[in-house]
Every structure is written in structure tokens, then in C-alpha cells.
N, C-alpha and C. Protein backbone atom coordinates (compact mmCIF):
# COMPACT_ATOMS: atom_id res chain seq x y z
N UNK A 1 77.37 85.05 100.62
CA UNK A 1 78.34 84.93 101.68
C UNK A 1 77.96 85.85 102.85
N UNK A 2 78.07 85.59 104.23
CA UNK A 2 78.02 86.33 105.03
C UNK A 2 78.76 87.81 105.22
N UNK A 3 77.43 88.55 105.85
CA UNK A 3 78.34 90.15 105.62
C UNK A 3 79.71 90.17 106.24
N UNK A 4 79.28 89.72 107.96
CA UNK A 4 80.34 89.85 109.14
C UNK A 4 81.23 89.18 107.95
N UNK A 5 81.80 88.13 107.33
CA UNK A 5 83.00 87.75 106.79
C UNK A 5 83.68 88.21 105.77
N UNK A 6 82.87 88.60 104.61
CA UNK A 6 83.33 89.73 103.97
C UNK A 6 83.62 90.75 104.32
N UNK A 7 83.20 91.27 105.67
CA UNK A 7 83.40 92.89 105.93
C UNK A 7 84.69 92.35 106.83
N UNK A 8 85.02 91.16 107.47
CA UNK A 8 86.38 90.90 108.11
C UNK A 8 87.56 90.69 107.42
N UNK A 9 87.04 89.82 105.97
CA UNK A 9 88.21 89.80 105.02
C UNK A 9 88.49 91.04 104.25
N UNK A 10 87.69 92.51 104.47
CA UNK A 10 88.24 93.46 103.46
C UNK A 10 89.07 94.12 104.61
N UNK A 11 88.55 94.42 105.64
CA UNK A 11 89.77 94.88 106.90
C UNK A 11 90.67 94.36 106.96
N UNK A 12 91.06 92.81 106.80
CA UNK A 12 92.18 92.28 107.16
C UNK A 12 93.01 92.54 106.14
N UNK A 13 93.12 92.94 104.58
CA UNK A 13 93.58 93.44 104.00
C UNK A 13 94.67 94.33 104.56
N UNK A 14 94.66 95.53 105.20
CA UNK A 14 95.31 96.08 105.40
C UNK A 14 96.50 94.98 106.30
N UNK A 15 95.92 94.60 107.03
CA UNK A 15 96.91 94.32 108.40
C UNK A 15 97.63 93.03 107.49
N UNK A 16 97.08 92.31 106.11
CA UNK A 16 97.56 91.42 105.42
C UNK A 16 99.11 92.17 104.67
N UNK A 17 98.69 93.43 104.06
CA UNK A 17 99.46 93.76 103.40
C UNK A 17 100.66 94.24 104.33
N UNK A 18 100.19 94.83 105.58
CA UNK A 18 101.07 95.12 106.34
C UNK A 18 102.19 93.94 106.69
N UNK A 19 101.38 92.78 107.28
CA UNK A 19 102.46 91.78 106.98
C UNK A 19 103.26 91.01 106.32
N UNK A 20 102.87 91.23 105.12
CA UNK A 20 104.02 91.35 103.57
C UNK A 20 105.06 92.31 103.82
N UNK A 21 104.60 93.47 104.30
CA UNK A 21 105.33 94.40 104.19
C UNK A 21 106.91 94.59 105.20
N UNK A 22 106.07 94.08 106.21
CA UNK A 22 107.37 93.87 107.56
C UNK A 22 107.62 92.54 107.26
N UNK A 23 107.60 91.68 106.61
CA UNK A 23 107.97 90.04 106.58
C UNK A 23 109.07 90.72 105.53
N UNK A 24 109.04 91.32 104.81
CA UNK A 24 109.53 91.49 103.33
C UNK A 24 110.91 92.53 103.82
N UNK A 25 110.92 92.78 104.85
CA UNK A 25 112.00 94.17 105.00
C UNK A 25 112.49 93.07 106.52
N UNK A 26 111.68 92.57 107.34
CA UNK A 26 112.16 92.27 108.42
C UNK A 26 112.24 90.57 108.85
N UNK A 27 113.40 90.30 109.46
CA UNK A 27 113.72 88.70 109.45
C UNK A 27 113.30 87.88 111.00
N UNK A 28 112.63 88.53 112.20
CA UNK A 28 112.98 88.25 113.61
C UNK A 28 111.53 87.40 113.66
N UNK A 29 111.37 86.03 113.56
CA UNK A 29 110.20 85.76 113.62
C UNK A 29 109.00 85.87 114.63
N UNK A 30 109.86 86.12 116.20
CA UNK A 30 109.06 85.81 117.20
C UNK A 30 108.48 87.59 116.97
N UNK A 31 108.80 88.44 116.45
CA UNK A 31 108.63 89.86 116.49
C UNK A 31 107.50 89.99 115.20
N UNK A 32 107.29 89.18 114.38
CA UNK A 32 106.50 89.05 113.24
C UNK A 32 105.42 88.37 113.75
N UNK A 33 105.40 87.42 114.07
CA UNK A 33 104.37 86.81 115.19
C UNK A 33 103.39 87.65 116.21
N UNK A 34 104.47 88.31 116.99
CA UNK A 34 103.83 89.28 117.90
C UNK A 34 103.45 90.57 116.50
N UNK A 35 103.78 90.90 115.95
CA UNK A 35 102.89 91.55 114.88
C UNK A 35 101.44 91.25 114.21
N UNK A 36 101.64 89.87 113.62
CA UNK A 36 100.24 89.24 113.09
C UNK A 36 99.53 89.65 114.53
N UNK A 37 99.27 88.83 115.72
CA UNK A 37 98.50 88.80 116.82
C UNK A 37 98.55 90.28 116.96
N UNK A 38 98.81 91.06 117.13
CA UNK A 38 98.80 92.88 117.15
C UNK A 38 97.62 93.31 116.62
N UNK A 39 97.77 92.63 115.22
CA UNK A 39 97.05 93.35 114.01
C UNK A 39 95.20 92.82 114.08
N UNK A 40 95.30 91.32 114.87
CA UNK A 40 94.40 90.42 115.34
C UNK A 40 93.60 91.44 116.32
N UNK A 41 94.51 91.55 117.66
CA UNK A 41 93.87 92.07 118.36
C UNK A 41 93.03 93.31 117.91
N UNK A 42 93.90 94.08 117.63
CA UNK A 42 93.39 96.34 117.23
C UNK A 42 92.24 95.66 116.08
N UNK A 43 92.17 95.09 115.50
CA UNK A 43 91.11 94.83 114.11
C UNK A 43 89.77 94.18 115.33
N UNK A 44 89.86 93.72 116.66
CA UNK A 44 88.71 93.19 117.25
C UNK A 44 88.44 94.46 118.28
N UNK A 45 89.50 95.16 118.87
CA UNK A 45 89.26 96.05 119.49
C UNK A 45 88.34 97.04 118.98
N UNK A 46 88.74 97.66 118.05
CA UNK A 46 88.65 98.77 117.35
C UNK A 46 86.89 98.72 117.26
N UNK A 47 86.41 97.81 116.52
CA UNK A 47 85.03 97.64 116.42
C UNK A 47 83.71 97.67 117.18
N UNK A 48 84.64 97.20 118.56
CA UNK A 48 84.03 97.27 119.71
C UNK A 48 84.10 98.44 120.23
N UNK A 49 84.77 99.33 119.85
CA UNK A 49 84.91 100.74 120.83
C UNK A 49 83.66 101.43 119.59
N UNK A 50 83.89 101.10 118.48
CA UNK A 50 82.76 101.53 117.23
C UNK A 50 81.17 101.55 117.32
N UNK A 51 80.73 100.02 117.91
CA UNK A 51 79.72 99.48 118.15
C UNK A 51 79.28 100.47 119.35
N UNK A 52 80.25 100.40 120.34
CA UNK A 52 79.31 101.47 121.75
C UNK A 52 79.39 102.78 121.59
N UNK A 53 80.07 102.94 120.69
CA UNK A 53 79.80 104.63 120.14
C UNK A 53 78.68 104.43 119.42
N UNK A 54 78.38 103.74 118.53
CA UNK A 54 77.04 103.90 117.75
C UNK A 54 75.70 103.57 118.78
N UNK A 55 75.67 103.04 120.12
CA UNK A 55 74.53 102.67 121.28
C UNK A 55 73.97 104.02 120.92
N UNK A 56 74.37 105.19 121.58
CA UNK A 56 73.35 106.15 122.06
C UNK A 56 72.70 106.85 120.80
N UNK A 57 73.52 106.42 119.45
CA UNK A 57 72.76 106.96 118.52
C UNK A 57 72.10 106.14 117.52
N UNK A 58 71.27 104.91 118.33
CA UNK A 58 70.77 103.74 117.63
C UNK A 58 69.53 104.42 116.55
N UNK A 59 68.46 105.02 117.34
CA UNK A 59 67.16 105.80 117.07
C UNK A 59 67.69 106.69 115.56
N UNK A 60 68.41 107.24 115.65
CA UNK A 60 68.77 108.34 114.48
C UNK A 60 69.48 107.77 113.68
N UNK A 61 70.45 106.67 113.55
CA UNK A 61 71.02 106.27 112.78
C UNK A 61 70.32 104.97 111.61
N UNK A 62 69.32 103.94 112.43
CA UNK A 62 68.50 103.48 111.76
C UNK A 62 67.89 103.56 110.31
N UNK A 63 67.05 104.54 110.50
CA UNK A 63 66.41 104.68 109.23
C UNK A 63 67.81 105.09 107.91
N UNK A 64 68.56 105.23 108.40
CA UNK A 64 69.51 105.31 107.26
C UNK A 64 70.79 104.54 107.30
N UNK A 65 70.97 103.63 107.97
CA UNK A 65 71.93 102.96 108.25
C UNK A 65 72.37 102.52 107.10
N UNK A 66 71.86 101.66 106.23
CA UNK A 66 72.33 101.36 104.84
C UNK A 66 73.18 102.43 103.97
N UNK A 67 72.76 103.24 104.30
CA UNK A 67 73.61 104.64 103.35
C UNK A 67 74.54 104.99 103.97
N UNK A 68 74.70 104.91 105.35
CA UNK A 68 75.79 104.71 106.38
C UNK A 68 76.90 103.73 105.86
N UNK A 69 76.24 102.62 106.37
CA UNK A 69 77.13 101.66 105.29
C UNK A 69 77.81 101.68 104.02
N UNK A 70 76.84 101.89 103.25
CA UNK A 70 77.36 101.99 101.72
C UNK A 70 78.70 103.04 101.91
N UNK A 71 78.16 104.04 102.35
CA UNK A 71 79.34 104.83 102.01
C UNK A 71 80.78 105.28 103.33
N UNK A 72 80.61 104.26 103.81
CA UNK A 72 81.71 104.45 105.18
C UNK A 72 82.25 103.23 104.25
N UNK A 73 81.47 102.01 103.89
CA UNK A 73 82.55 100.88 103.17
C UNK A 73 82.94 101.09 101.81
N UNK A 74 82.48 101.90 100.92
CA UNK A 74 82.21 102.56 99.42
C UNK A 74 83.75 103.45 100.07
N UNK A 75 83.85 104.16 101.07
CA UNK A 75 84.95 105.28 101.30
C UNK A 75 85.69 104.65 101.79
N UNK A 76 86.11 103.74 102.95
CA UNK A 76 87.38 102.53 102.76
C UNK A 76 87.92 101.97 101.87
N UNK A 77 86.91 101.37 100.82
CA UNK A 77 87.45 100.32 99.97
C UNK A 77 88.26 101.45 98.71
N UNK A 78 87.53 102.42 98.32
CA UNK A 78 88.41 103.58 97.68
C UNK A 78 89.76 104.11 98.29
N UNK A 79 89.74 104.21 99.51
CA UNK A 79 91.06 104.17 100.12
C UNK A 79 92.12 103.25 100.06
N UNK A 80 91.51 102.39 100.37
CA UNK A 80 92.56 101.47 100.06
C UNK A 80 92.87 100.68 98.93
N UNK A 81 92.37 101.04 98.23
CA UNK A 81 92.24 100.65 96.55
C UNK A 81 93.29 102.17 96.04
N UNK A 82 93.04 102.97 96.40
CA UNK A 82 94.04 104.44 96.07
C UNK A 82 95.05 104.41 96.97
N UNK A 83 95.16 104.00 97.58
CA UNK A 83 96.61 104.06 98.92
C UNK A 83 96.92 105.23 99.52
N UNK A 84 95.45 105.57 100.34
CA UNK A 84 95.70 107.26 100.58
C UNK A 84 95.97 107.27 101.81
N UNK A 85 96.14 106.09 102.53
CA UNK A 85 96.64 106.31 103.63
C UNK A 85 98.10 106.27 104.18
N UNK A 86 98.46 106.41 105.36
CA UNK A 86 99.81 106.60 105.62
C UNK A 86 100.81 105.77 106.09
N UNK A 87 99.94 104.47 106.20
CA UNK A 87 100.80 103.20 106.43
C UNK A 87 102.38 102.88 106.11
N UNK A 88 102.28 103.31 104.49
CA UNK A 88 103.31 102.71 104.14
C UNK A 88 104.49 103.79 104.65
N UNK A 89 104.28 104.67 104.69
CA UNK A 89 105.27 106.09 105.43
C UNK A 89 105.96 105.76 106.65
N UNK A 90 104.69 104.92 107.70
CA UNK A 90 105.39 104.50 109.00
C UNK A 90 106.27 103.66 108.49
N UNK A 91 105.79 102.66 108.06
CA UNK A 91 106.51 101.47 107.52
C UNK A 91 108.25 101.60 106.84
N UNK A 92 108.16 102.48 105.64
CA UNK A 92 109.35 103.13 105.74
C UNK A 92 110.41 104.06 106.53
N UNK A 93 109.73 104.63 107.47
CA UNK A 93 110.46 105.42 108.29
C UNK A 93 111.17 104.87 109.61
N UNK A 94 110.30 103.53 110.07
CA UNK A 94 110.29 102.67 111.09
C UNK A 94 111.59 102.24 111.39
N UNK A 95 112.44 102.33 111.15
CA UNK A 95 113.71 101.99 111.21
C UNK A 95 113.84 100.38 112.41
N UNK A 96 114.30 99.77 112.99
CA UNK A 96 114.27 98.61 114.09
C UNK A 96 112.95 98.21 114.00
N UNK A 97 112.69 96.75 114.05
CA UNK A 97 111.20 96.82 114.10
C UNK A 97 111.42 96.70 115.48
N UNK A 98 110.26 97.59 116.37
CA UNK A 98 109.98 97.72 117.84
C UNK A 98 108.80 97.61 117.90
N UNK A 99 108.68 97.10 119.43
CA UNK A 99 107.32 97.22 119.53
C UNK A 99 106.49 98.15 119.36
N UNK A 100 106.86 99.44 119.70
CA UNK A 100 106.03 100.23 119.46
C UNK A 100 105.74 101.05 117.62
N UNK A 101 106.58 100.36 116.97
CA UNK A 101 106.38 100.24 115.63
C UNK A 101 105.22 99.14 115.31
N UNK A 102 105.48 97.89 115.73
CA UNK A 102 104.28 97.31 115.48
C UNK A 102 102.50 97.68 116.13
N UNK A 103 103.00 98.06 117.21
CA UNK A 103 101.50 98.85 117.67
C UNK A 103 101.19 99.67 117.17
N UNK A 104 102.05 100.57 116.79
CA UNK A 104 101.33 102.11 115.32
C UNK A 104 100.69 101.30 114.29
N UNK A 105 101.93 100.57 113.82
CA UNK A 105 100.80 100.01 112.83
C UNK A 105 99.95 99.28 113.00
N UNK A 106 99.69 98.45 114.07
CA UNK A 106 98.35 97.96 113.94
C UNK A 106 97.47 98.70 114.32
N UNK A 107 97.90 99.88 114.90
CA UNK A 107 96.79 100.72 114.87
C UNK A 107 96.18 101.60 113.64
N UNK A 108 97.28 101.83 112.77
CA UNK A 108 96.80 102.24 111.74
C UNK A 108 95.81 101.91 110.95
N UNK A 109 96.34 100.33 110.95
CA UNK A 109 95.70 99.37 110.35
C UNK A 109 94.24 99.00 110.48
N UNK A 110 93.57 99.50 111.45
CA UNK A 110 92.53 98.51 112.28
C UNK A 110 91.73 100.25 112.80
N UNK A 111 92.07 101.51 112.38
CA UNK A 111 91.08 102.66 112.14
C UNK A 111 89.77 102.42 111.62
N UNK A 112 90.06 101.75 110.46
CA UNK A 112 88.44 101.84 109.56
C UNK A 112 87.63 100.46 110.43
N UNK A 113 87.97 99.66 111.24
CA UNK A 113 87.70 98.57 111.91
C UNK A 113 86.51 99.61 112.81
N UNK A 114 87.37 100.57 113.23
CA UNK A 114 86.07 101.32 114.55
C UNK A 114 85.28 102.06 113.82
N UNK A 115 85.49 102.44 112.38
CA UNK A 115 83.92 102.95 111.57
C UNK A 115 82.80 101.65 111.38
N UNK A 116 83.87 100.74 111.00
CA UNK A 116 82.86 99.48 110.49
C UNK A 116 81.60 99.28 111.98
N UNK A 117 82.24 99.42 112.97
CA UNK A 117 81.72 99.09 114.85
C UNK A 117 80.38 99.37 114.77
N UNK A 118 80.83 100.87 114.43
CA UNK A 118 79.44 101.75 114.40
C UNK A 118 78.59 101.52 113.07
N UNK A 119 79.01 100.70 111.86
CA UNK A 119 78.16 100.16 111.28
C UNK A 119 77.46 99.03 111.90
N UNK A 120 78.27 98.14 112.85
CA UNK A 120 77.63 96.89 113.05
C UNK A 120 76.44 97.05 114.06
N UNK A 121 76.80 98.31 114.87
CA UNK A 121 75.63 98.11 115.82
C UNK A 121 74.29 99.13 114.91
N UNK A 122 74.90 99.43 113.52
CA UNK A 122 73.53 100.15 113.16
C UNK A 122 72.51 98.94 112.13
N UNK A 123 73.23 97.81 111.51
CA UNK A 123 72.93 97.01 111.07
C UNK A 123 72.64 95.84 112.12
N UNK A 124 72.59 96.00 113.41
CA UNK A 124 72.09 95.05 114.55
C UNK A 124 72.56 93.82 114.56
N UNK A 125 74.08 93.90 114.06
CA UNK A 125 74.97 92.40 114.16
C UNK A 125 75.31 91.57 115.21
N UNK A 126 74.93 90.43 115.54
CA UNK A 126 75.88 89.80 116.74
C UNK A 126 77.14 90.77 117.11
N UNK A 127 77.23 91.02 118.23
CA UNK A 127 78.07 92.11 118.84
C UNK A 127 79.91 91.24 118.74
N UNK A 128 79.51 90.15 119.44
CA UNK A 128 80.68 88.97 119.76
C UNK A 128 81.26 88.00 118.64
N UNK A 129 80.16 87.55 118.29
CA UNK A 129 80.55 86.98 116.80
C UNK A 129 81.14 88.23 115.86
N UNK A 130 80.78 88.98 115.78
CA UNK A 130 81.36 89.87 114.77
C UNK A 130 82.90 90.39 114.60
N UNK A 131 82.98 90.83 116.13
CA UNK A 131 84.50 91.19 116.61
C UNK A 131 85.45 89.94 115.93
N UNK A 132 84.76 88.67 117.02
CA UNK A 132 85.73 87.56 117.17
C UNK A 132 86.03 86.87 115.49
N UNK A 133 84.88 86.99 114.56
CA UNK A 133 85.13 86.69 113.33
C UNK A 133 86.14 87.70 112.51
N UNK A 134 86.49 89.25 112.61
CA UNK A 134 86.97 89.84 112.57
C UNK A 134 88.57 89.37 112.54
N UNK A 135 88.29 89.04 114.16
CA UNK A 135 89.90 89.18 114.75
C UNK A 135 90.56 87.39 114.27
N UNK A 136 90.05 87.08 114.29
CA UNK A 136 90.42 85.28 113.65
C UNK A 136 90.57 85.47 112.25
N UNK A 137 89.81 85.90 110.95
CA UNK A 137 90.27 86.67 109.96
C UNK A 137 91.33 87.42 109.66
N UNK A 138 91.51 88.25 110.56
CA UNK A 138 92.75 89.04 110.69
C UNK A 138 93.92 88.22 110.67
N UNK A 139 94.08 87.48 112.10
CA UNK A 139 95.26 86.60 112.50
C UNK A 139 95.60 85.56 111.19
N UNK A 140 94.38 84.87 110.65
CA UNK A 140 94.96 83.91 109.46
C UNK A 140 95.22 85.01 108.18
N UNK A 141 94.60 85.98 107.87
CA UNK A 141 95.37 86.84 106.67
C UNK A 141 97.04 87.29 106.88
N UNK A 142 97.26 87.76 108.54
CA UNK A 142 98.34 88.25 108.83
C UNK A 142 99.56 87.34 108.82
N UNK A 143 98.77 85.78 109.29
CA UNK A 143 99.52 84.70 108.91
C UNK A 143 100.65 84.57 107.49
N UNK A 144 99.08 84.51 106.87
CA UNK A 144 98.91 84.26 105.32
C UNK A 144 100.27 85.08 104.74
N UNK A 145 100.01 86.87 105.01
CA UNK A 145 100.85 87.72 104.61
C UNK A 145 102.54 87.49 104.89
N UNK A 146 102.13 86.81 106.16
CA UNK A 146 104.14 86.55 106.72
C UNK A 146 104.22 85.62 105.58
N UNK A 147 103.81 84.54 105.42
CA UNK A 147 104.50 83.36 104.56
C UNK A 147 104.21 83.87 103.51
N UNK A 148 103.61 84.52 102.57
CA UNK A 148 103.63 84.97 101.30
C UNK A 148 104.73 85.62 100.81
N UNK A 149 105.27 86.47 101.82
CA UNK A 149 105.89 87.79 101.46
C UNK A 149 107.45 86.78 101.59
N UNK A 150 107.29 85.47 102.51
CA UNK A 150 108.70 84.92 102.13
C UNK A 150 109.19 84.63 100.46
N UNK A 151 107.41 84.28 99.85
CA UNK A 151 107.95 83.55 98.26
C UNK A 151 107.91 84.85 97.57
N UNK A 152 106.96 85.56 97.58
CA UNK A 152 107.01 86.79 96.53
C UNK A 152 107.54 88.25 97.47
N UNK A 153 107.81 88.20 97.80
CA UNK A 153 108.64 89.35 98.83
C UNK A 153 107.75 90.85 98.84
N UNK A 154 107.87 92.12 97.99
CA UNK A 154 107.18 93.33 98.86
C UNK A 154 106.10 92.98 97.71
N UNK A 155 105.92 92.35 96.29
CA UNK A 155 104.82 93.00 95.14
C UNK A 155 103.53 92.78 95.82
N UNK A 156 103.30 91.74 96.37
CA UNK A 156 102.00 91.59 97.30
C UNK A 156 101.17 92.82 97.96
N UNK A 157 101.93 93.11 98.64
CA UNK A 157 101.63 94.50 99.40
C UNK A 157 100.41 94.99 98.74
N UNK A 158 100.67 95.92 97.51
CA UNK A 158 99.35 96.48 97.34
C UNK A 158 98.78 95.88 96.41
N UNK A 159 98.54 94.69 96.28
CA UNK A 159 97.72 93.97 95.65
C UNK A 159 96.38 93.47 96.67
N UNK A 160 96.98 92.97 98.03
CA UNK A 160 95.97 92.31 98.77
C UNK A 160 95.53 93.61 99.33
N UNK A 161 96.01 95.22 99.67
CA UNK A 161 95.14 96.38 99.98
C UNK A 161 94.07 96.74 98.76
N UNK A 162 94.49 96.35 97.57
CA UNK A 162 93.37 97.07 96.64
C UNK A 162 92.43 95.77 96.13
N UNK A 163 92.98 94.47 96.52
CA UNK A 163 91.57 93.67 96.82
C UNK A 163 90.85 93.90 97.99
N UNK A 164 91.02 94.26 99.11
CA UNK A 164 90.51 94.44 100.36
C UNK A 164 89.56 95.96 99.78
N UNK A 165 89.82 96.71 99.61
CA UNK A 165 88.83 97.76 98.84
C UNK A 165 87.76 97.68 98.26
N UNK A 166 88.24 96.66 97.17
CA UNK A 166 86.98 96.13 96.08
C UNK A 166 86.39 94.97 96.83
N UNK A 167 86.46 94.62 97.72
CA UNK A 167 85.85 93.87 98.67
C UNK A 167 84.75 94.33 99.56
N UNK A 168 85.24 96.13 100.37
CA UNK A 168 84.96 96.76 101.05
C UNK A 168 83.49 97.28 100.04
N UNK A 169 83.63 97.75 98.98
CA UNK A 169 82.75 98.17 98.02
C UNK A 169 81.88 97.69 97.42
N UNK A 170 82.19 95.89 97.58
CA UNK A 170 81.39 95.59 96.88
C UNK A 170 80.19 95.61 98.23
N UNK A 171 80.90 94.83 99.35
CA UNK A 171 79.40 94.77 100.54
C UNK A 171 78.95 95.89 100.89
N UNK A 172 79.57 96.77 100.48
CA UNK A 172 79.01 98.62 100.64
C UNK A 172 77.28 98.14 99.83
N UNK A 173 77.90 98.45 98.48
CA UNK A 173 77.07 97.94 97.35
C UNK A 173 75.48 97.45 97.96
N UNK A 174 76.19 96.16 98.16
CA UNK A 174 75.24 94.86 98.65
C UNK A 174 74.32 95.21 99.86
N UNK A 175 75.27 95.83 100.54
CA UNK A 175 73.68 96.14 101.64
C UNK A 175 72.78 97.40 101.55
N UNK A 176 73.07 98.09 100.70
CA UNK A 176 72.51 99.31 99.84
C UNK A 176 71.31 98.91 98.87
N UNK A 177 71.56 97.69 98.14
CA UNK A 177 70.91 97.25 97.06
C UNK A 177 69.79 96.45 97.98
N UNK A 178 70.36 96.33 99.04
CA UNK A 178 69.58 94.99 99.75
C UNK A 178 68.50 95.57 100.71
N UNK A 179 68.86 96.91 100.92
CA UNK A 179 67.96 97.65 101.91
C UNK A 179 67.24 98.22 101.11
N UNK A 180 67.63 98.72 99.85
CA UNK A 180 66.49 99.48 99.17
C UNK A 180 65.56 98.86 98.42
N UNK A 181 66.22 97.57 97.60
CA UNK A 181 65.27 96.70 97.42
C UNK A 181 64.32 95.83 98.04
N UNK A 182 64.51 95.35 99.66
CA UNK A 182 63.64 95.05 100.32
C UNK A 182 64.23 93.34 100.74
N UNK A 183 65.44 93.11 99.93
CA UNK A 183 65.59 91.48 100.28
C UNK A 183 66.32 90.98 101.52
């Protein structure tokens, strides 16, 4: 399977579970909507601000980029497989969903998006395709998450974050195995 899509379906995880999470507590659809697309956008942004941070340090990052990888996606997918982040805190504390509740969290959400950036420009990925596969990933998981969380309500939640992990880990894995072995 392609990296860019695996590495878009373990990010969207978060912003998936996130939308279980506000579908599951919150009823206003046009405000859930503008959430999924939120979570779309910051997951395409984010990567791109990643990618031109990694430009000036193309030369030095190279020869080890794979170990870069492995363990920036090896240290996401453990995160979110352990739930060490603080998502769910906003999420509970959030009281009204507002806009500017949904922009925290998609910003929360879409952090490890601008480590992945600076993986993509060290692994020399289509710059555009990558984002845009990203952010279209995102939008149909975030989809996915609103209508899920109508039939099974919050248990979802950290089920689709600690598949998004073991997702994150396994293409950690894979391009580690793939650089050192030579294929």
C-alpha cells in the first residue's frame, strides 16, 4: 500500500476519534460539519509548514531520514495507542461547542501532521499530493467518525486512536526495514 496513504489514514485517526467524540456529546450538525472540514484543513496545513521546515535541513537529514521516520512514526503511533495526549481534556472541559473549541482541537489533532511534513520532505514525497491525500483522508475519516458515533456513540473513540498508532508503527517499521534492507 502506498506510504502517503497509510501515513494519512494513521493521522486521521485522531481527528476520526475526535469526531466520535463531539458527534457523541454534541447534536448541531452544521457545527459538526464545520468541525470534520477543520480537522481536514489543520491535518493539510500542518504538513506543509513541516515539509518547509525540513528544506534548509535537506543535506543533514538524508542520510538518516529513515530513522527519522521510524521513530517520529514509532513515537506517534505509541502515543496514540497510550492516550498521552491532551485531547480528550479539551474535549471535556469544552463546555458549548464554539468555534474556537473546534479549532483547538483540530489543532491538537493535526500536531504530529507537522512532524510527519518534515518527514515527507526528508523521504522526497510529492509535496501536493501528499498534503491533499492527507487532507481528503482526514475529511472522509471525520465524516466516517460523525456517523459512527450516531450508532455506537463515545466506545469508538479510542479504538480508532489506538488503530491509528498501530498504523503509525507499523509504516514507521516499513520504511526502516525498507531503507536498511535496500528494497
Amino acid at each position: 500500500m502506498n506510504v502517503v496513504f497509510l501515513t494519512a489514514l494513521g493521522l486521521s485517526m485522531d481527528a476520526c476519534a475526535a469526531s466520535i467524540a463531539l458527534s457523541s456529546k454534541y447534536r448541531s450538525f452544521p457545527k459538526l460539519f464545520f468541525a470534520a472540514i477543520s480537522f481536514a484543513v489543520f491535518q493539510m496545513v500542518m504538513p506543509a509548514f513541516g515539509y518547509l521546515l525540513g528544506m534548509p535541513f535537506e543535506g543533514w537529514i538524508a542520510p538518516v531520514d529513515h530513522w527519522i521516520a521510524f521513530f517520529v512514526l514509532s513515537g506517534l503511533g505509541v502515543n496514540m495507542i497510550f492516550d498521552l495526549k491532551k485531547e480528550h481534556e479539551i474535549e471535556e472541559k469544552s463546555g458549548p461547542l464554539s468555534f474556537g473549541t473546534i479549532g483547538v482541537l483540530a489543532l491538537a489533532t493535526s500536531i504530529d501532521a507537522l512532524v510527519v511534513g518534515v518527514g515527507f520532505h526528508a523521504l522526497d514525497l510529492d509535496f501536493m499530493s501528499s498534503i491533499l491525500m492527507i487532507g481528503v483522508v482526514t475529511l472522509l475519516m471525520s465524516f466516517l467518525g460523525l456517523c459512527l458515533s450516531r450508532v455506537f456513540q463515545k466506545t469508538l473513540s479510542s479504538y480508532a486512536e489506538k488503530l491509528g498508532g498501530i498504523i503509525l508503527i507499523f509504516l514507521g517499521i516499513k520504511i526502516l526495514v525498507t531503507h536498511l534492507l535496500g528494497y
